[in-house]
N, C-alpha and C. Protein backbone atom coordinates (compact mmCIF):
# COMPACT_ATOMS: atom_id res chain seq x y z
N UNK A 1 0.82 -1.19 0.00
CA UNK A 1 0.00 0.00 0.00
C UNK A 1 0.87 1.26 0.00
N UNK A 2 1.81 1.55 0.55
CA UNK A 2 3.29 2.49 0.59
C UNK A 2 3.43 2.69 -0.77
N UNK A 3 3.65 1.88 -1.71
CA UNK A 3 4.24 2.08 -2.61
C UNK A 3 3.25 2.63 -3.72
N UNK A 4 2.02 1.80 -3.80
CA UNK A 4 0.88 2.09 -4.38
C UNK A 4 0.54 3.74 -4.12
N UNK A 5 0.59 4.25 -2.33
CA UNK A 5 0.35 5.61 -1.94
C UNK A 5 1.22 6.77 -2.75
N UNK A 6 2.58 6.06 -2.58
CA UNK A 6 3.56 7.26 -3.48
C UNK A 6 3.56 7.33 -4.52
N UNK A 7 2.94 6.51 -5.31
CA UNK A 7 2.79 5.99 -7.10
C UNK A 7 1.61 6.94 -7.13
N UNK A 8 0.51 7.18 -6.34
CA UNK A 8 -0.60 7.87 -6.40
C UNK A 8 -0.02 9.21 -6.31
N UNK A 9 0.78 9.35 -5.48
CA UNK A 9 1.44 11.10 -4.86
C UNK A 9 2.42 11.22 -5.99
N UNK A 10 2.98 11.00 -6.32
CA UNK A 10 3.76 11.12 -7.67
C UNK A 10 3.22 11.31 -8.77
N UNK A 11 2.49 10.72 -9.12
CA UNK A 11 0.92 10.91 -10.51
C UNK A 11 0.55 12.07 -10.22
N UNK A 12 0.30 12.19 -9.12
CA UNK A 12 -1.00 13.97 -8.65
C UNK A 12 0.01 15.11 -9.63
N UNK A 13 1.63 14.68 -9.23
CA UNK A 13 1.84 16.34 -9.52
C UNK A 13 2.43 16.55 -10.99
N UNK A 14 1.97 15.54 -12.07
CA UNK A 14 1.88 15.94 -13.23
C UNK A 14 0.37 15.59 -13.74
N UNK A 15 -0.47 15.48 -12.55
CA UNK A 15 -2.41 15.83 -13.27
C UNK A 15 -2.56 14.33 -13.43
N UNK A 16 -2.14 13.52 -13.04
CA UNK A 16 -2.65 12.53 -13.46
C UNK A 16 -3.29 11.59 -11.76
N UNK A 17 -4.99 11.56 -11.70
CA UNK A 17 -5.58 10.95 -11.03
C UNK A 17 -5.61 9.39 -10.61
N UNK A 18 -4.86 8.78 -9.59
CA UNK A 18 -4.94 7.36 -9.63
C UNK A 18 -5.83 6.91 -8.29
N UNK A 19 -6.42 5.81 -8.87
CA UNK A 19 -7.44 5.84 -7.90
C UNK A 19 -6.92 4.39 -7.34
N UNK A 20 -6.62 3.68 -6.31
CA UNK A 20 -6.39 2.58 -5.75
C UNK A 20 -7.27 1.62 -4.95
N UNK A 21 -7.92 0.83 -5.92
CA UNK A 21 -8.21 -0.23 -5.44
C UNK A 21 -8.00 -1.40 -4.88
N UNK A 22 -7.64 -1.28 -3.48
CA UNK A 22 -7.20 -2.38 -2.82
C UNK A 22 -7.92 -3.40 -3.07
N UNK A 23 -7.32 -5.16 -3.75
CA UNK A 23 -7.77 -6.14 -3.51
C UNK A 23 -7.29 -7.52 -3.29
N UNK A 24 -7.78 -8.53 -3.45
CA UNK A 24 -7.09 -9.66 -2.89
C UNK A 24 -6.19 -10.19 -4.27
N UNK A 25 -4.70 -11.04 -4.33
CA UNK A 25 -3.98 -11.28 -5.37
C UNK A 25 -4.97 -12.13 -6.42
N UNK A 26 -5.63 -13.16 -5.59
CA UNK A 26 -6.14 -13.90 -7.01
C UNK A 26 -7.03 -12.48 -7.91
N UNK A 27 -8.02 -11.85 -7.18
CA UNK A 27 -8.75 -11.21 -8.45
C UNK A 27 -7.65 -10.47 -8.99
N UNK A 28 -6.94 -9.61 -8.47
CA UNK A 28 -5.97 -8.59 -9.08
C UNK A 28 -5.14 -9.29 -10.38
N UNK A 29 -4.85 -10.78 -10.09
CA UNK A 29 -4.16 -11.57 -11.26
C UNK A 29 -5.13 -11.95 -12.26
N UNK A 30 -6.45 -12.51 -11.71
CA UNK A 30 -7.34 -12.84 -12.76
C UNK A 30 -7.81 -11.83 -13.07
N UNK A 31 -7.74 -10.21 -13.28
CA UNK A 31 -8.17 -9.30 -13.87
C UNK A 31 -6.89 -8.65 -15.08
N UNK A 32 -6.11 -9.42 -14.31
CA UNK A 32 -4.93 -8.55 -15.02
C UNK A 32 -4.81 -9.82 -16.04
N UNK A 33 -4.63 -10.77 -16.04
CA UNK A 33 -4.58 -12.15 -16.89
C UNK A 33 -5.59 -11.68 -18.35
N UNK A 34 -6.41 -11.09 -17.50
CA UNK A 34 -7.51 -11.55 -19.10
C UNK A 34 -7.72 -9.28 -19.91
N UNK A 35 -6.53 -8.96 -19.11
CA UNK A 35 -6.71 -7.74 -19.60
C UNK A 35 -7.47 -6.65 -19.13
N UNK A 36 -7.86 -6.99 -17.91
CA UNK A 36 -9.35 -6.02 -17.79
C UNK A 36 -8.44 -5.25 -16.64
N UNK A 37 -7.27 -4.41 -16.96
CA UNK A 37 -6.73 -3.21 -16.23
C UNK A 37 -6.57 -2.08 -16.82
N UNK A 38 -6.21 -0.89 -15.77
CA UNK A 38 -5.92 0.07 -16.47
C UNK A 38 -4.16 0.38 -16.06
N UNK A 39 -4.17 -0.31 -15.03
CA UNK A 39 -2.56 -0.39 -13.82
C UNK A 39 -3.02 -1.47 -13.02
N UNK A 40 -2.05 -2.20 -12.65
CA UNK A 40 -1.79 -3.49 -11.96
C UNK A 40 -0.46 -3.23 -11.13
N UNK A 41 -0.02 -3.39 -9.61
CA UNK A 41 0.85 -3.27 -8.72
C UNK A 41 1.10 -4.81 -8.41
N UNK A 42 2.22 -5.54 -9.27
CA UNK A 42 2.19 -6.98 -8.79
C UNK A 42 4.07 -7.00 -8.44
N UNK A 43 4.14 -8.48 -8.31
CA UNK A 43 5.45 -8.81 -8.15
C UNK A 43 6.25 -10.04 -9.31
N UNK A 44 6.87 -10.02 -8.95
CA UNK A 44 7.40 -11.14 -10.16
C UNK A 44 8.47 -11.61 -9.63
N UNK A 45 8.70 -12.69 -9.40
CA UNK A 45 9.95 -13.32 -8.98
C UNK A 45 10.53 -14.08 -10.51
N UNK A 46 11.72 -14.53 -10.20
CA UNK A 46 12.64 -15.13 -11.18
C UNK A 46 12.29 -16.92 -11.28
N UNK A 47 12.26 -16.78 -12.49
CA UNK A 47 11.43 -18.27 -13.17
C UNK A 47 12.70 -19.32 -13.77
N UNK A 48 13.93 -19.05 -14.17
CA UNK A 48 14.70 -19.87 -14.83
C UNK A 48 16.00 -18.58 -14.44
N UNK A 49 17.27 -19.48 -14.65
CA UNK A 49 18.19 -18.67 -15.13
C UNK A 49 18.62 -18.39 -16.49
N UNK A 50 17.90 -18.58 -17.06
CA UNK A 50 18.01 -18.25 -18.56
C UNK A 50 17.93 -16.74 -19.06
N UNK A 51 18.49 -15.73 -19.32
CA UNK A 51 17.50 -14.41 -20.02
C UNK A 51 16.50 -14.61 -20.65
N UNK A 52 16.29 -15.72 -21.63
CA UNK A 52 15.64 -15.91 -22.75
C UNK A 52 14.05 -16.07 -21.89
N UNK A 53 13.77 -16.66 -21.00
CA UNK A 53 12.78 -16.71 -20.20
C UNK A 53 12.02 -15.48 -19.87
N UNK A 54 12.61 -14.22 -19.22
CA UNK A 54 12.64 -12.87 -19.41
C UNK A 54 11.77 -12.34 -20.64
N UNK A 55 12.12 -12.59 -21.84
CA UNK A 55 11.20 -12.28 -22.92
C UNK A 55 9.70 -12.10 -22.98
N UNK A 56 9.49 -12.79 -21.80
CA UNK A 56 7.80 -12.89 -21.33
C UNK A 56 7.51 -11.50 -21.67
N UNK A 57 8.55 -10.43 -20.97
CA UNK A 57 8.30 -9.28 -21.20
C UNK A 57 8.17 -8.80 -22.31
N UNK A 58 9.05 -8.80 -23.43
CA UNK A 58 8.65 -8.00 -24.51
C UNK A 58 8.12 -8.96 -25.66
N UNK A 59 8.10 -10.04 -25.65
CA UNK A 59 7.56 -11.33 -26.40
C UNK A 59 5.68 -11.47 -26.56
N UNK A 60 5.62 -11.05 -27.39
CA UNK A 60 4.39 -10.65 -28.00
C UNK A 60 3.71 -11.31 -29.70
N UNK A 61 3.81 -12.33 -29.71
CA UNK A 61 3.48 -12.75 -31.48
C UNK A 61 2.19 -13.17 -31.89
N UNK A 62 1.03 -13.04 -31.00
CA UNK A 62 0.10 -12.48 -31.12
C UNK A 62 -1.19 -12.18 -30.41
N UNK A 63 -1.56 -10.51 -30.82
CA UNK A 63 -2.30 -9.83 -29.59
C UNK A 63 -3.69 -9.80 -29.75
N UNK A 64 -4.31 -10.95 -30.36
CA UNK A 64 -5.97 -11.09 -30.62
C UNK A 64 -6.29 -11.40 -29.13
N UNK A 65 -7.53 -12.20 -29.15
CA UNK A 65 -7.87 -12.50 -27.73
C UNK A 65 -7.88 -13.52 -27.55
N UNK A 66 -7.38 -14.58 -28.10
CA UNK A 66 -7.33 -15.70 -28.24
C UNK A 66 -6.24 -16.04 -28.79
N UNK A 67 -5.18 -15.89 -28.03
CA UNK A 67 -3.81 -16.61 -28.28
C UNK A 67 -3.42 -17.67 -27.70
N UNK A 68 -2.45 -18.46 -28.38
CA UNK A 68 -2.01 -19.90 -28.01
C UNK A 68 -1.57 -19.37 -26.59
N UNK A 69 -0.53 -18.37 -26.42
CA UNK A 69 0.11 -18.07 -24.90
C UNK A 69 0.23 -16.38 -25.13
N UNK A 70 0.10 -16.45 -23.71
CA UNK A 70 -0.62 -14.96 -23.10
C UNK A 70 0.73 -14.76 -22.05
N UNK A 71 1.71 -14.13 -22.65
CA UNK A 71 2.77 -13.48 -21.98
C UNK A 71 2.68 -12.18 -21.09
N UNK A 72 3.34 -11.36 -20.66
CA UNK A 72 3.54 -10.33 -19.88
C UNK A 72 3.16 -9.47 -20.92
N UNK A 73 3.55 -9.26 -22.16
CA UNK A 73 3.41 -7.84 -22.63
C UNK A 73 2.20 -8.46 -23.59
N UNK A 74 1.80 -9.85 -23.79
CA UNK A 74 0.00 -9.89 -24.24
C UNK A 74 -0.77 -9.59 -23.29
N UNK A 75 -0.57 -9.30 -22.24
CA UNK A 75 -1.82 -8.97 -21.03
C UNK A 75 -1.68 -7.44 -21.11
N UNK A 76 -0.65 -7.07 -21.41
CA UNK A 76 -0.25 -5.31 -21.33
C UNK A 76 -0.76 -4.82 -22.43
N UNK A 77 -1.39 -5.75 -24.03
CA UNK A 77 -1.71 -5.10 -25.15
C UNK A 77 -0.69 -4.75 -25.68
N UNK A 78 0.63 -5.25 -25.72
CA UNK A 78 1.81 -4.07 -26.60
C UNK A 78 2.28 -5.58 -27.58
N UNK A 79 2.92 -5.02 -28.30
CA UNK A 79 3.42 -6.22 -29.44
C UNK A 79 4.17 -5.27 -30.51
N UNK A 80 5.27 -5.91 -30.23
CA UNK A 80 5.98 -5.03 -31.15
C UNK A 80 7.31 -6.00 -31.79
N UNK A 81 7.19 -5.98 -32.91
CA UNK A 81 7.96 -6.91 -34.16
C UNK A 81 9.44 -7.37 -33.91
N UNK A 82 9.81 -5.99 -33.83
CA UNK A 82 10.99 -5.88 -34.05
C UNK A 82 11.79 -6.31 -32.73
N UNK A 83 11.31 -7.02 -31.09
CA UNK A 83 11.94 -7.47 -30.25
C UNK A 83 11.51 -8.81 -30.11
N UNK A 84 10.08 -9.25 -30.75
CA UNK A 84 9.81 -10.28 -31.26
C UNK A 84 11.10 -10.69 -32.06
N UNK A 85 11.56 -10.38 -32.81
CA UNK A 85 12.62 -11.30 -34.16
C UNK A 85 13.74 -11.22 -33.35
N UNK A 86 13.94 -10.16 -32.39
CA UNK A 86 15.50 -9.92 -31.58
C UNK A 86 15.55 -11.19 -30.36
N UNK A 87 14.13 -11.38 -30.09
CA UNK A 87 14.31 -12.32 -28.51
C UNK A 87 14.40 -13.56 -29.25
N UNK A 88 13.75 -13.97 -30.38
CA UNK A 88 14.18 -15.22 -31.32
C UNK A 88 15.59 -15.06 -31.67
N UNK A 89 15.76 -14.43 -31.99
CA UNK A 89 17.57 -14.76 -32.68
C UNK A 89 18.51 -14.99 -31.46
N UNK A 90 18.26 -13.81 -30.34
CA UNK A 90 19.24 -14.42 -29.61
C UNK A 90 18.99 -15.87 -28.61
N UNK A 91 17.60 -16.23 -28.60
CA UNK A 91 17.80 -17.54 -28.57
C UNK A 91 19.33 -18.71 -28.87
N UNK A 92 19.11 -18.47 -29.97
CA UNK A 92 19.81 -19.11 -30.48
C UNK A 92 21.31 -19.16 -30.13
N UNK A 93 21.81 -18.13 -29.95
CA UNK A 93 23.32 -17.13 -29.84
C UNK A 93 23.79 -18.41 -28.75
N UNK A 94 24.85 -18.57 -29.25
CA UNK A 94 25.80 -19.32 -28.31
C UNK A 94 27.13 -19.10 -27.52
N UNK A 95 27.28 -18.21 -27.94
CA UNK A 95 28.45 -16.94 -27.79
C UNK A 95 27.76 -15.95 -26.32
N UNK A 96 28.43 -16.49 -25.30
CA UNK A 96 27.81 -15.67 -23.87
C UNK A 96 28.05 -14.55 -24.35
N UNK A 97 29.30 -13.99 -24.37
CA UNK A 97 29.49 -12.58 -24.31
C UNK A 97 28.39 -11.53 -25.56
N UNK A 98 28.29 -12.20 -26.32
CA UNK A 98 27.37 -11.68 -27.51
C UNK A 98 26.25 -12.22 -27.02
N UNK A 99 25.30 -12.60 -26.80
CA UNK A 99 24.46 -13.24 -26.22
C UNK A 99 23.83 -11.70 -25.30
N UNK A 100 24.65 -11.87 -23.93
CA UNK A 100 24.97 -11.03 -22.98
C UNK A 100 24.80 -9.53 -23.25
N UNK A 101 25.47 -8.99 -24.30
CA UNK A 101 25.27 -7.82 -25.00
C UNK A 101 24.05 -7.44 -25.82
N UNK A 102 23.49 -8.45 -26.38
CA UNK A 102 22.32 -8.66 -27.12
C UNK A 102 21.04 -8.33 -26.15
N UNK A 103 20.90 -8.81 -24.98
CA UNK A 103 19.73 -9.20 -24.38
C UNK A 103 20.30 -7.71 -23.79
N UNK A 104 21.54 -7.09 -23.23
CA UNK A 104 21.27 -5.89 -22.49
C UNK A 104 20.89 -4.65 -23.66
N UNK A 105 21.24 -4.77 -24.62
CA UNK A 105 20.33 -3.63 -25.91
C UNK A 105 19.09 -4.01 -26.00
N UNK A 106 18.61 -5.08 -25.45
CA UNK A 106 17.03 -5.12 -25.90
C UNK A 106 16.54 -4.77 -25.00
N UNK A 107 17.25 -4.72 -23.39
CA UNK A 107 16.40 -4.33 -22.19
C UNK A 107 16.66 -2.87 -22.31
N UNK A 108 17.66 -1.78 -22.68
CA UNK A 108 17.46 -0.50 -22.56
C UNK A 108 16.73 -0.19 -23.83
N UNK A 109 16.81 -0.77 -24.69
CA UNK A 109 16.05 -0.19 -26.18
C UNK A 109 14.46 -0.43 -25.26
N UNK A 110 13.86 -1.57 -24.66
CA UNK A 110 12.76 -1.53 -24.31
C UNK A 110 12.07 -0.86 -23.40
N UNK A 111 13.19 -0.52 -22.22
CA UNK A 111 12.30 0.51 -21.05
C UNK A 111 11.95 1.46 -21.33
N UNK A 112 12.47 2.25 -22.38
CA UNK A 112 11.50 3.85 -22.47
C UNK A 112 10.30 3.93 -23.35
N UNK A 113 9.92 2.49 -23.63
CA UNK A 113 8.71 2.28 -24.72
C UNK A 113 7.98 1.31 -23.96
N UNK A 114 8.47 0.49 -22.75
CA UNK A 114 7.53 -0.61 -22.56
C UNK A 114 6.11 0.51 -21.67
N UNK A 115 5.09 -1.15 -22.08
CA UNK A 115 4.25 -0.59 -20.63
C UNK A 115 3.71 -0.94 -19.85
N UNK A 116 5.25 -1.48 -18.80
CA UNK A 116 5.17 -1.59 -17.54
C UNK A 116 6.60 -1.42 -17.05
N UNK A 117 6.82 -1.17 -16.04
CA UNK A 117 7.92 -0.66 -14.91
C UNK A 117 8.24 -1.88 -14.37
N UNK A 118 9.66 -2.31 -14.38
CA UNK A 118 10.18 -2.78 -13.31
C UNK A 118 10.54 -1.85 -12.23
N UNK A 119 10.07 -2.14 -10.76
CA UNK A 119 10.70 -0.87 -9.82
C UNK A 119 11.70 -1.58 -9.21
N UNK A 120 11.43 -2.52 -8.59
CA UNK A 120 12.43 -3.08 -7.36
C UNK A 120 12.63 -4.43 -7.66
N UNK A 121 14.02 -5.25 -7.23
CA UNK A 121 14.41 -6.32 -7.29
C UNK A 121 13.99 -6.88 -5.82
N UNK A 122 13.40 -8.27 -5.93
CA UNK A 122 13.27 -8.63 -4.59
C UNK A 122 14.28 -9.25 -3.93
N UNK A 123 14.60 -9.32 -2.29
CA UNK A 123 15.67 -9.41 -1.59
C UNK A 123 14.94 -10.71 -0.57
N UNK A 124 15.71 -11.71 -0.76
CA UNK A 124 14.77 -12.21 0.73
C UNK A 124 15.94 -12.69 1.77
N UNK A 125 15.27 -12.51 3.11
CA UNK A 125 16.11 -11.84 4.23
C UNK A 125 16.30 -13.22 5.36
N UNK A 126 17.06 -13.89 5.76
CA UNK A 126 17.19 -14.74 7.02
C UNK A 126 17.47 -14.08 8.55
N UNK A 127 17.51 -14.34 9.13
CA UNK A 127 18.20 -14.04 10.52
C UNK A 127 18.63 -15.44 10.77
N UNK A 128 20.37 -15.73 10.87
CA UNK A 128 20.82 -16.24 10.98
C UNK A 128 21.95 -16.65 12.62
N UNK A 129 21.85 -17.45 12.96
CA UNK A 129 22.72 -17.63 13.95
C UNK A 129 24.32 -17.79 13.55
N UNK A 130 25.33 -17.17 14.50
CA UNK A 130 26.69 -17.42 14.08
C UNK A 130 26.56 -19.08 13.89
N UNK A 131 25.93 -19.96 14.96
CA UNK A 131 26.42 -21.08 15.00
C UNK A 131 25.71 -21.75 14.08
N UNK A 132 25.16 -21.82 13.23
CA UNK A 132 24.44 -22.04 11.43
C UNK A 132 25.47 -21.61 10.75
N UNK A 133 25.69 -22.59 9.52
CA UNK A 133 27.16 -22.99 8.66
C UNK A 133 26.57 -23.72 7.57
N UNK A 134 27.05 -22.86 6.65
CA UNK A 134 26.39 -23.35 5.18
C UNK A 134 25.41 -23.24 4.65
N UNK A 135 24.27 -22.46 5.03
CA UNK A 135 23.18 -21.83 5.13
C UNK A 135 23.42 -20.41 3.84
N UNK A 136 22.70 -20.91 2.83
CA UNK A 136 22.41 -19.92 1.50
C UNK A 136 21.40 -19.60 0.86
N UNK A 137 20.96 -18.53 1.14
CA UNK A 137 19.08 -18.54 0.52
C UNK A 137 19.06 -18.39 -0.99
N UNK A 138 18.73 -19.19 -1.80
CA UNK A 138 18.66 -18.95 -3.21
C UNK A 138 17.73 -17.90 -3.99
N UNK A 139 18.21 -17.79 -4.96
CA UNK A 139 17.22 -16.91 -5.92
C UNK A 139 15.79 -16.75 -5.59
N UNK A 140 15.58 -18.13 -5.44
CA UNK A 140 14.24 -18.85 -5.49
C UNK A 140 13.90 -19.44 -4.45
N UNK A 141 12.93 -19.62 -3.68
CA UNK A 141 12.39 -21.07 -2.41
C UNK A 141 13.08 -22.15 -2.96
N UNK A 142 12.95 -22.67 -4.20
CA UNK A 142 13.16 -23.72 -4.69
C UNK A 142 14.50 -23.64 -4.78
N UNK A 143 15.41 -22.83 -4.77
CA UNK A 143 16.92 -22.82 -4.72
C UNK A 143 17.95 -22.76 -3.42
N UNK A 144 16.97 -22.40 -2.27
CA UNK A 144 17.45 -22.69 -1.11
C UNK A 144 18.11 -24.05 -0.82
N UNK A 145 18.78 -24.34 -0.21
CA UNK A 145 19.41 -26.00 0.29
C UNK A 145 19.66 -25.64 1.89
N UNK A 146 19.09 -26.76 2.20
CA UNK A 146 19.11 -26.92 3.67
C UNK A 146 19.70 -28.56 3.88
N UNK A 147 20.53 -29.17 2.64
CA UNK A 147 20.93 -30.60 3.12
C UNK A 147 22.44 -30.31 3.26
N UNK A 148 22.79 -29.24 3.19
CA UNK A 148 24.51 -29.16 4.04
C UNK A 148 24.37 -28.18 5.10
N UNK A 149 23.48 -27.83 5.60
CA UNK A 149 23.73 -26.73 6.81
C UNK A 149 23.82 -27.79 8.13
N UNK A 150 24.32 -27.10 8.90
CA UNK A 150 24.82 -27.58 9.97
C UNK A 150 25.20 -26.19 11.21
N UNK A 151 24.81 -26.97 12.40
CA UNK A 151 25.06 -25.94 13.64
C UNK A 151 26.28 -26.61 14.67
C-alpha cells in the first residue's frame, strides 16, 4: 500500500488521477490475466536462469484474444515486431558474451517504450545464527538447500 500511496502522490503532480483499489492477489491476477486493467501493482519473482525466459516481457506474437500463450506484454496489449525477431535470434546465440550484449540492448532499447515498470528487485532476508554454517538462501524457495547446513 506504501508504494501504491507514493505511485498515487507522484501521478498527482503531473495531473494525473490514480485511484487505488485495494484487492485480494487472485482477483488482481485474474483481472490482469484476461486484460481487464488500467494499472496493476504486482510482483514477479525469477522463473529460470536463462535471459531468454525474461522475454515474457517483450515477447508478444500475437495480440488477438485468443492466443495460443498470453505473456507479460500480451496482457499489457503491446506487441511489437521488431523485439519479437530480436528475442528469437538471440535464442539461439551461443556466444555468452554476444548473447549477454544482445539481451542488455534489448532491455534499454525496451524501457522507455515498454508498458510496464520494473521498480524493485526482490531481496529475501534470514536471521541467521553465528552457529548455522552453510546456510544460503537462493534466488528462489526452490533454490534454497538446507541438506549441508549444519550448527
Amino acid at each position: 500500500m506504501d508504494i501504491a500511496q507514493s505511485l498515487q502522490q507522484t501521478m498527482a503532480k503531473v495531473g494525473i488521477k490514480l485511484q487505488i483499489l485495494a484487492s485480494d492477489q487472485k482477483t488482481v491476477i485474474t483481472n490482469y490475466r484476461a486484460r481487464k486493467h488500467d494499472m496493476a501493482l504486482l510482483t514477479w519473482g525469477i522463473d529460470y536462469f536463462d535471459p531468454n525466459t525474461n522475454m515474457a516481457f517483450v515477447v508478444n506474437t500475437d495480440n488477438s484474444d485468443t492466443p495460443k500463450s498470453k505473456p507479460l506484454a500480451w496482457r499489457n496489449g503491446w506487441m511489437n515486431e521488431e523485439f519479437n525477431k530480436q528475442a528469437n535470434d538471440l535464442l539461439f546465440v551461443t556466444d555468452t558474451a554476444k548473447r549477454k550484449a544482445g539481451y542488455q540492448a534489448m532491455i534499454k532499447a525496451w524501457q522507455p517504450i515498454s508498458p510496464f515498470v520494473m521498480m524493485f528487485q526482490q531481496n529475501w532476508v534470514a536471521a541467521v545464527s553465528p552457529k548455522v554454517h552453510n546456510f544460503f538462501i537462493g534466488p528462489s524457495n526452490e533454490m534454497t538447500q538446507y541438506d549441508t547446513v549444519y550448527k
